[in-house]
Structure formats: structure tokens, C-alpha cells
Protein backbone atom coordinates (compact mmCIF):
# COMPACT_ATOMS: atom_id res chain seq x y z
CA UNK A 1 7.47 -1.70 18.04
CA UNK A 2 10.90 -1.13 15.98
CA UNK A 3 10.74 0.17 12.32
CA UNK A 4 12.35 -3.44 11.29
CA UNK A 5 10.05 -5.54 13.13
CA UNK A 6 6.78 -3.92 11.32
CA UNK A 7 8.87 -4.19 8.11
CA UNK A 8 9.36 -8.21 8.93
CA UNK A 9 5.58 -8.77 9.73
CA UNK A 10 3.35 -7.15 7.89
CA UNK A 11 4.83 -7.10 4.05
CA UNK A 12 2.33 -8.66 2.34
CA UNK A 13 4.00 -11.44 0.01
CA UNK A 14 1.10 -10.59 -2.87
CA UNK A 15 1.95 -6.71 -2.63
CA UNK A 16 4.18 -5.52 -5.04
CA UNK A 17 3.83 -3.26 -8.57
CA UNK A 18 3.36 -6.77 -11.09
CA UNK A 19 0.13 -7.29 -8.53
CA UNK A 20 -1.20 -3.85 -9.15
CA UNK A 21 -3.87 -3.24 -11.03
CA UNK A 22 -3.63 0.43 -12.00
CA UNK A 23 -6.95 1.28 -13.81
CA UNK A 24 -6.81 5.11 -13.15
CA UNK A 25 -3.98 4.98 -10.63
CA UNK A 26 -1.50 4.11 -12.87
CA UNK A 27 0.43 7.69 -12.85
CA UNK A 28 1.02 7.37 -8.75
CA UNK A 29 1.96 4.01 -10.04
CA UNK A 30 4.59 4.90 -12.49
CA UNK A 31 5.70 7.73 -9.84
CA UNK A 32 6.73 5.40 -7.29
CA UNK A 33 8.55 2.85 -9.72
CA UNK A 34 10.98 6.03 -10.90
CA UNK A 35 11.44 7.64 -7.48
CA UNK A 36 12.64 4.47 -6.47
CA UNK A 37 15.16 3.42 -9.80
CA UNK A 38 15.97 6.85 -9.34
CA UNK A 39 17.27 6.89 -5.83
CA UNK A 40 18.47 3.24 -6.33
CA UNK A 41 20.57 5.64 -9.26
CA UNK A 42 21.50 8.38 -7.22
CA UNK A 43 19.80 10.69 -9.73
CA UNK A 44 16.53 11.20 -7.38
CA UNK A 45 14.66 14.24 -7.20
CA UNK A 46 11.35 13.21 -5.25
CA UNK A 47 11.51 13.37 -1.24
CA UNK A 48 8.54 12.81 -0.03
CA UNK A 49 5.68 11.02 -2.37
CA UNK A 50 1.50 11.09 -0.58
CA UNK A 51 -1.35 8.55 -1.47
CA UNK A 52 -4.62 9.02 -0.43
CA UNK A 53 -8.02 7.25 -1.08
CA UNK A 54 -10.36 5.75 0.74
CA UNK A 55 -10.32 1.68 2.21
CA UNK A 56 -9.70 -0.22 -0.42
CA UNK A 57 -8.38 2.16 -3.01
CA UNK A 58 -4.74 0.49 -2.74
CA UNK A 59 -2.53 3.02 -1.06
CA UNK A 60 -1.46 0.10 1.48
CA UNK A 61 -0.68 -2.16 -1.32
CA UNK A 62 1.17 0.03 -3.36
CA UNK A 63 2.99 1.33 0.20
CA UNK A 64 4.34 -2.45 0.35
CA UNK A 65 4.79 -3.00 -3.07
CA UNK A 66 7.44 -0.02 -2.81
CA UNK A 67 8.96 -1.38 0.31
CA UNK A 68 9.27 -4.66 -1.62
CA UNK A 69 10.70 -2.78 -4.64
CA UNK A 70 13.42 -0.80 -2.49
CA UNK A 71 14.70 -4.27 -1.38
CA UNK A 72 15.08 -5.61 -4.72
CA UNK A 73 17.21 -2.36 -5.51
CA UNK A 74 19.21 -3.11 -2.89
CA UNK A 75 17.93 -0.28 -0.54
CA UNK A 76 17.24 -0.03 3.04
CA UNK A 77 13.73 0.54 3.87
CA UNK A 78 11.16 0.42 6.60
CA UNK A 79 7.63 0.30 6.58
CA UNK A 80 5.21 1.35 9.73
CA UNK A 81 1.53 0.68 9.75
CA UNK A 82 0.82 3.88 12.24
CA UNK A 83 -2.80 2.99 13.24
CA UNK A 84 -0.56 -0.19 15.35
CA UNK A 85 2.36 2.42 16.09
CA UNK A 86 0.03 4.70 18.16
CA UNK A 87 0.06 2.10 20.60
CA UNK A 88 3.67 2.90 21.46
CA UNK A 89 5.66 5.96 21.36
CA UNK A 90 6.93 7.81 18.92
CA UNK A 91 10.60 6.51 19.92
CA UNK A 92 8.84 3.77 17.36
CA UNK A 93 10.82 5.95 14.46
CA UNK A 94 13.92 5.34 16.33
CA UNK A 95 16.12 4.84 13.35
CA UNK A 96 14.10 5.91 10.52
CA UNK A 97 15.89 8.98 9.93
CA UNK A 98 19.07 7.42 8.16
CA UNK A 99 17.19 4.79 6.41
CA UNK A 100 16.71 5.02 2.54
CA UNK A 101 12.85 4.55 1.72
CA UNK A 102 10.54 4.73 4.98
CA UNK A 103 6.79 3.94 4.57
CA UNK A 104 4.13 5.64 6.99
CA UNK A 105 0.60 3.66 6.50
CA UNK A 106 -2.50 5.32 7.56
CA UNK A 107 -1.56 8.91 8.53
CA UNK A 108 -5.12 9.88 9.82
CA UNK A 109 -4.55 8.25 13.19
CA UNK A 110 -1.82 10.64 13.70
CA UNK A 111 -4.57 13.78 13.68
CA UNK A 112 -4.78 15.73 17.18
CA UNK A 113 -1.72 13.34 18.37
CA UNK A 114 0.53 16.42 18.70
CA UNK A 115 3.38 14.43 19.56
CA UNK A 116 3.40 12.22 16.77
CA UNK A 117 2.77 14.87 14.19
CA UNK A 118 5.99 17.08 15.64
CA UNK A 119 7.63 13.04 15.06
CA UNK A 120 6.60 12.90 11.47
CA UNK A 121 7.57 16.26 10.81
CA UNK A 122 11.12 15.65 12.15
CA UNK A 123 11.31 12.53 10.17
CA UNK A 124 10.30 14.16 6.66
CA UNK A 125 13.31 16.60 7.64
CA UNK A 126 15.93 14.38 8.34
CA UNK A 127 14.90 12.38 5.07
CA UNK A 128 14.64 15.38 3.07
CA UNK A 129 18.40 16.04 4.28
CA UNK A 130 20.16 12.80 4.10
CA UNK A 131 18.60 12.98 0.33
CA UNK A 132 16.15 9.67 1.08
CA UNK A 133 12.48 8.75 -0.20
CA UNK A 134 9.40 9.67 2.41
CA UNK A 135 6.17 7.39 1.31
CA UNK A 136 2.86 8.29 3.00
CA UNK A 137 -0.30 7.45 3.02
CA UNK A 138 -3.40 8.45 4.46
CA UNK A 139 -7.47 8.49 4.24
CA UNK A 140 -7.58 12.48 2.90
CA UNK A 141 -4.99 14.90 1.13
CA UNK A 142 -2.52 16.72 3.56
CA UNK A 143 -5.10 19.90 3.71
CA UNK A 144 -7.83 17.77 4.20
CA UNK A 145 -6.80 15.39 6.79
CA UNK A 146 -7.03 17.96 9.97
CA UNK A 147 -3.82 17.81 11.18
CA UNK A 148 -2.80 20.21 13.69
CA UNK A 149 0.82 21.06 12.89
CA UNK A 150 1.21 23.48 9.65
CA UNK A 151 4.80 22.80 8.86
CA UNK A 152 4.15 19.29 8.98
CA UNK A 153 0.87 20.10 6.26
CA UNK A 154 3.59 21.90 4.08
CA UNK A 155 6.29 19.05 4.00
CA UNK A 156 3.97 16.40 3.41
CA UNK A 157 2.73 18.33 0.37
CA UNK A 158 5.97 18.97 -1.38
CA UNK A 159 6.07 16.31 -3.36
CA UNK A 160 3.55 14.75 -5.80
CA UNK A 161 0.22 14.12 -3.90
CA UNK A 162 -2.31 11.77 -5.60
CA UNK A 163 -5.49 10.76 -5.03
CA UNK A 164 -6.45 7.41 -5.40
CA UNK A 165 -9.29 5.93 -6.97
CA UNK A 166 -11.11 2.35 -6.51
CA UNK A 167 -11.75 0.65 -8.93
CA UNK A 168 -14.91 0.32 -11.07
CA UNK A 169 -16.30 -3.12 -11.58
CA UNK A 170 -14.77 -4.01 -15.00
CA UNK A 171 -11.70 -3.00 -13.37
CA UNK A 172 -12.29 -5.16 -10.13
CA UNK A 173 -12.42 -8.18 -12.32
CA UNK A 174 -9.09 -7.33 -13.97
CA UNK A 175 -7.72 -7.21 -10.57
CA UNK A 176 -8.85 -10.18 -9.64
CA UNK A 177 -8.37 -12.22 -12.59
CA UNK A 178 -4.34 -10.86 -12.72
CA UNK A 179 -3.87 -11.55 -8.71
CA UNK A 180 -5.78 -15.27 -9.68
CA UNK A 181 -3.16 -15.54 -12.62
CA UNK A 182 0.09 -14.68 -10.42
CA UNK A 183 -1.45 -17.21 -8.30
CA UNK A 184 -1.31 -20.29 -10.97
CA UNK A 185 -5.16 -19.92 -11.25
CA UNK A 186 -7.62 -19.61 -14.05
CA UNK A 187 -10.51 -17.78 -13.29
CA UNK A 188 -13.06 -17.31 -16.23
CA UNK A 189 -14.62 -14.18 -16.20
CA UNK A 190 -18.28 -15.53 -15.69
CA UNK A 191 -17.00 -16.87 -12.62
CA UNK A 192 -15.40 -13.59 -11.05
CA UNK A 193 -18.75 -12.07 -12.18
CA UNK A 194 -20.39 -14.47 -10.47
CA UNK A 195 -18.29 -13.52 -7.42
CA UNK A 196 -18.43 -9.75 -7.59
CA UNK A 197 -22.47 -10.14 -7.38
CA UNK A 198 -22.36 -12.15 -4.51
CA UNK A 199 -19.50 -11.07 -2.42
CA UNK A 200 -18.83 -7.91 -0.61
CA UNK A 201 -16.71 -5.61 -3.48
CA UNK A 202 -13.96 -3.96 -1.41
CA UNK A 203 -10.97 -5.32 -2.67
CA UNK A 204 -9.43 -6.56 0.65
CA UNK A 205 -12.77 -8.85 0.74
CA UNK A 206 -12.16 -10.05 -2.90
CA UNK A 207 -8.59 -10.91 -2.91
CA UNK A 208 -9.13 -12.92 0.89
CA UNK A 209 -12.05 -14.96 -0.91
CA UNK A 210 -9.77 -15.53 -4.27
CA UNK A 211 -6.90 -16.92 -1.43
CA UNK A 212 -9.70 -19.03 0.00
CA UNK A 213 -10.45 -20.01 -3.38
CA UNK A 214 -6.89 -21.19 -4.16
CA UNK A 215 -6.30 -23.52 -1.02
CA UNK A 216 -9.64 -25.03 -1.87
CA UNK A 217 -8.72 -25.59 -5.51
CA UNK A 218 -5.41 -27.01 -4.96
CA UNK A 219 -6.83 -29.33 -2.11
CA UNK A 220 -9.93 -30.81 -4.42
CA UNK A 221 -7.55 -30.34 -7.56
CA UNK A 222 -10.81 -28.37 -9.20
CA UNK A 223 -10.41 -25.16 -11.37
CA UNK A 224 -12.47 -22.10 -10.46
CA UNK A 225 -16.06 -22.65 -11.62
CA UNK A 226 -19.44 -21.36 -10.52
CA UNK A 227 -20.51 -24.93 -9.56
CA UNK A 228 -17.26 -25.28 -7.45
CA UNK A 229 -17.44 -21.70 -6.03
CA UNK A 230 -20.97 -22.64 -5.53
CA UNK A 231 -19.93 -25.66 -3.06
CA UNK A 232 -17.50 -23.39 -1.23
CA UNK A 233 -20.75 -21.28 0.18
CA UNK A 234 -22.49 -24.23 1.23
């Protein structure tokens, strides 16, 4: 799998920083807008910038929305979802190292792969050096995760390292009310409470039922209400 190929497939269209609903993320939010106008600038000073949280907390979102934010700077970038890259080599960051803005989803499956770890490490170096922008993300902080190389530990914690949080119910009905809005949809908010009672509340299960939602709506030409959302369960 080449760095480009994983940056052509699996950019999600809906990820990007106007998508995001921050709620108490919005610092690692704000970090990863400047480190990238900065570097579009010249003028950065971050190297390497770690998310963590657990499923659903956004890190892969916000990963993408970067990757989508570098190209509308004008800057290269690449982004790898490493629980698929373990199914290659590490040759799979053949090319990485002079590339702008590089994206590493999912760090944990890296833990006890010694040869992958020594990979990453090398990586962070040669971005470090040719002055580019390293975005990870993984399940647990750098000290936390269990990997097995110490110098790779130390790099990946030299920038800022933020924990992630999901999103309290108040909040998950923000978020889904501002994706349903960047969609073209109305969605009242007695019907995305109706929704959040019924439904799974991971966020990854929320925003594929509000996609549902949409191709049903524009097919019966109905807006979002519980009656209607009622008739998709049926």
C-alpha cells in the first residue's frame, strides 16, 4: 500500500475542521489549524502533534480534516490508516520522509511490531529535519500505549499531546445537527433526541444513520421528522 494511494481512498469527504464539533476538544482543534497556516507560512514551530481518545472521540476525523486542510494550503500530505498498513511492510512509508504533513491513524497496532516502531521512529526524524508536520494518533498517550522502543516514546511526545474527549449528549446533538446542516438538512432537535435514545451513541453510528437519513429524505422529498424516521425502522 503506497502513502498516496491510502491518501486517495480513505479521506473522508465529511472530515474536515467546519465538520468538527469541538465541545471540549476545541484546543487540539485550534492546534492543528495553526500548525498547519503556520507551516503553509514557513513560520512553524510544531513537529510532531499526538491525539488520543478512545473510538469515537474524533482523532480520525480531525487526522483527515488536517490532511484535507494541508491540501487547501497547497501542501503535500499523506495520510496512512496503520491498522490496514500492518498488512504490508513498513517499505509502506516509502516516501513519507520528504513529504510536508504525514498522518499516522491508529498507532496502537504498531505495539510489540518492533519493526514498525524503529519505521515510525525514523520517520518522526526525517520530518523533524526537513522542518515538516508529524500527525499521530492513537487509542492511549505515548507512555501509555506500551510501545517497546523508548526513543520512539520520546519523539512522539515532543510536541503537544492531547487527550481527546467524546462528547456528552447535548454535545452529540450539536454534532449531529451541524453535520445534518452542512448536509442541506434540517433536523429539529426533538428528532435527533429521538435518535440518540434509540440508536447506538458512538458517533461513527450516528453520523452513518444521519447519511442514511439524507438519501432517504432526498428520495421521498420528506424533512427529518420522528414520524418519517419512524418509517425508516420499519
Amino acid at each position: 500500500m503506497s502513502a498516496q494511494l491510502a491518501l486517495n481512498l480513505r479521506l473522508r469527504e465529511s472530515a474536515s475542521f467546519a465538520n468538527f464539533h469541538p465541545a471540549a476538544n476545541a484546543e487540539a482543534l485550534d492546534c492543528l489549524r495553526r500548525a498547519l497556516d503556520s507551516l503553509a507560512a514557513s513560520q512553524a514551530t510544531q513537529r510532531v502533534i499526538y491525539l488520543w481518545g478512545a473510538a469515537g472521540s474524533g482523532r480520525t476525523h480531525l487526522l483527515q480534516a488536517a490532511c484535507h486542510r494541508a491540501q487547501e494550503l497547497g501542501l503535500g500530505c499523506a495520510y496512512l490508516p496503520l491498522a490496514e498498513a500492518i498488512a504490508a511492510t513498513p517499505a509502506s512509508f516509502d516516501g513519507l520522509e520528504s513529504t510536508p504533513v504525514v498522518a499516522l491513524d491508529d498507532l496502537q497496532m504498531l505495539v510489540s511490531r518492533r519493526e514498525w516502531e524503529t519505521a515510525v521512529f525514523t520517520l518522526a526524524e526525517c520530518v523533524r529535519a526537513r522542518a515538516g508536520l508529524l500527525l499521530v494518533a492513537a487509542s492511549a498517550a505515548p507512555t501509555s500505549l506500551g510501545l517497546s522502543l523508548p526513543d520512539l516514546v520520546t519523539r512522539l511526545s515532543w510536541g503537544p499531546v492531547y487527550a481527546l474527549r467524546t462528547l456528552a449528549d447535548d454535545d452529540k446533538l450539536a454534532a449531529l445537527q451541524l453535520r445534518a446542516n452542512r448536509l442541506g438538512l434540517e433536523l429539529p432537535a426533538d428528532v435527533a433526541r429521538y435518535v440518540l435514545a434509540r440508536y447506538p451513541r458512538d458517533m461513527h453510528t450516528l453520523f452513518a444513520w444521519l447519511d442514511r437519513a439524507d438519501r432517504r429524505s432526498l428520495a421521498s422529498q420528506r424533512r427529518l421528522t420522528i414520524p418519517f424516521i419512524r418509517g425508516l425502522e420499519s
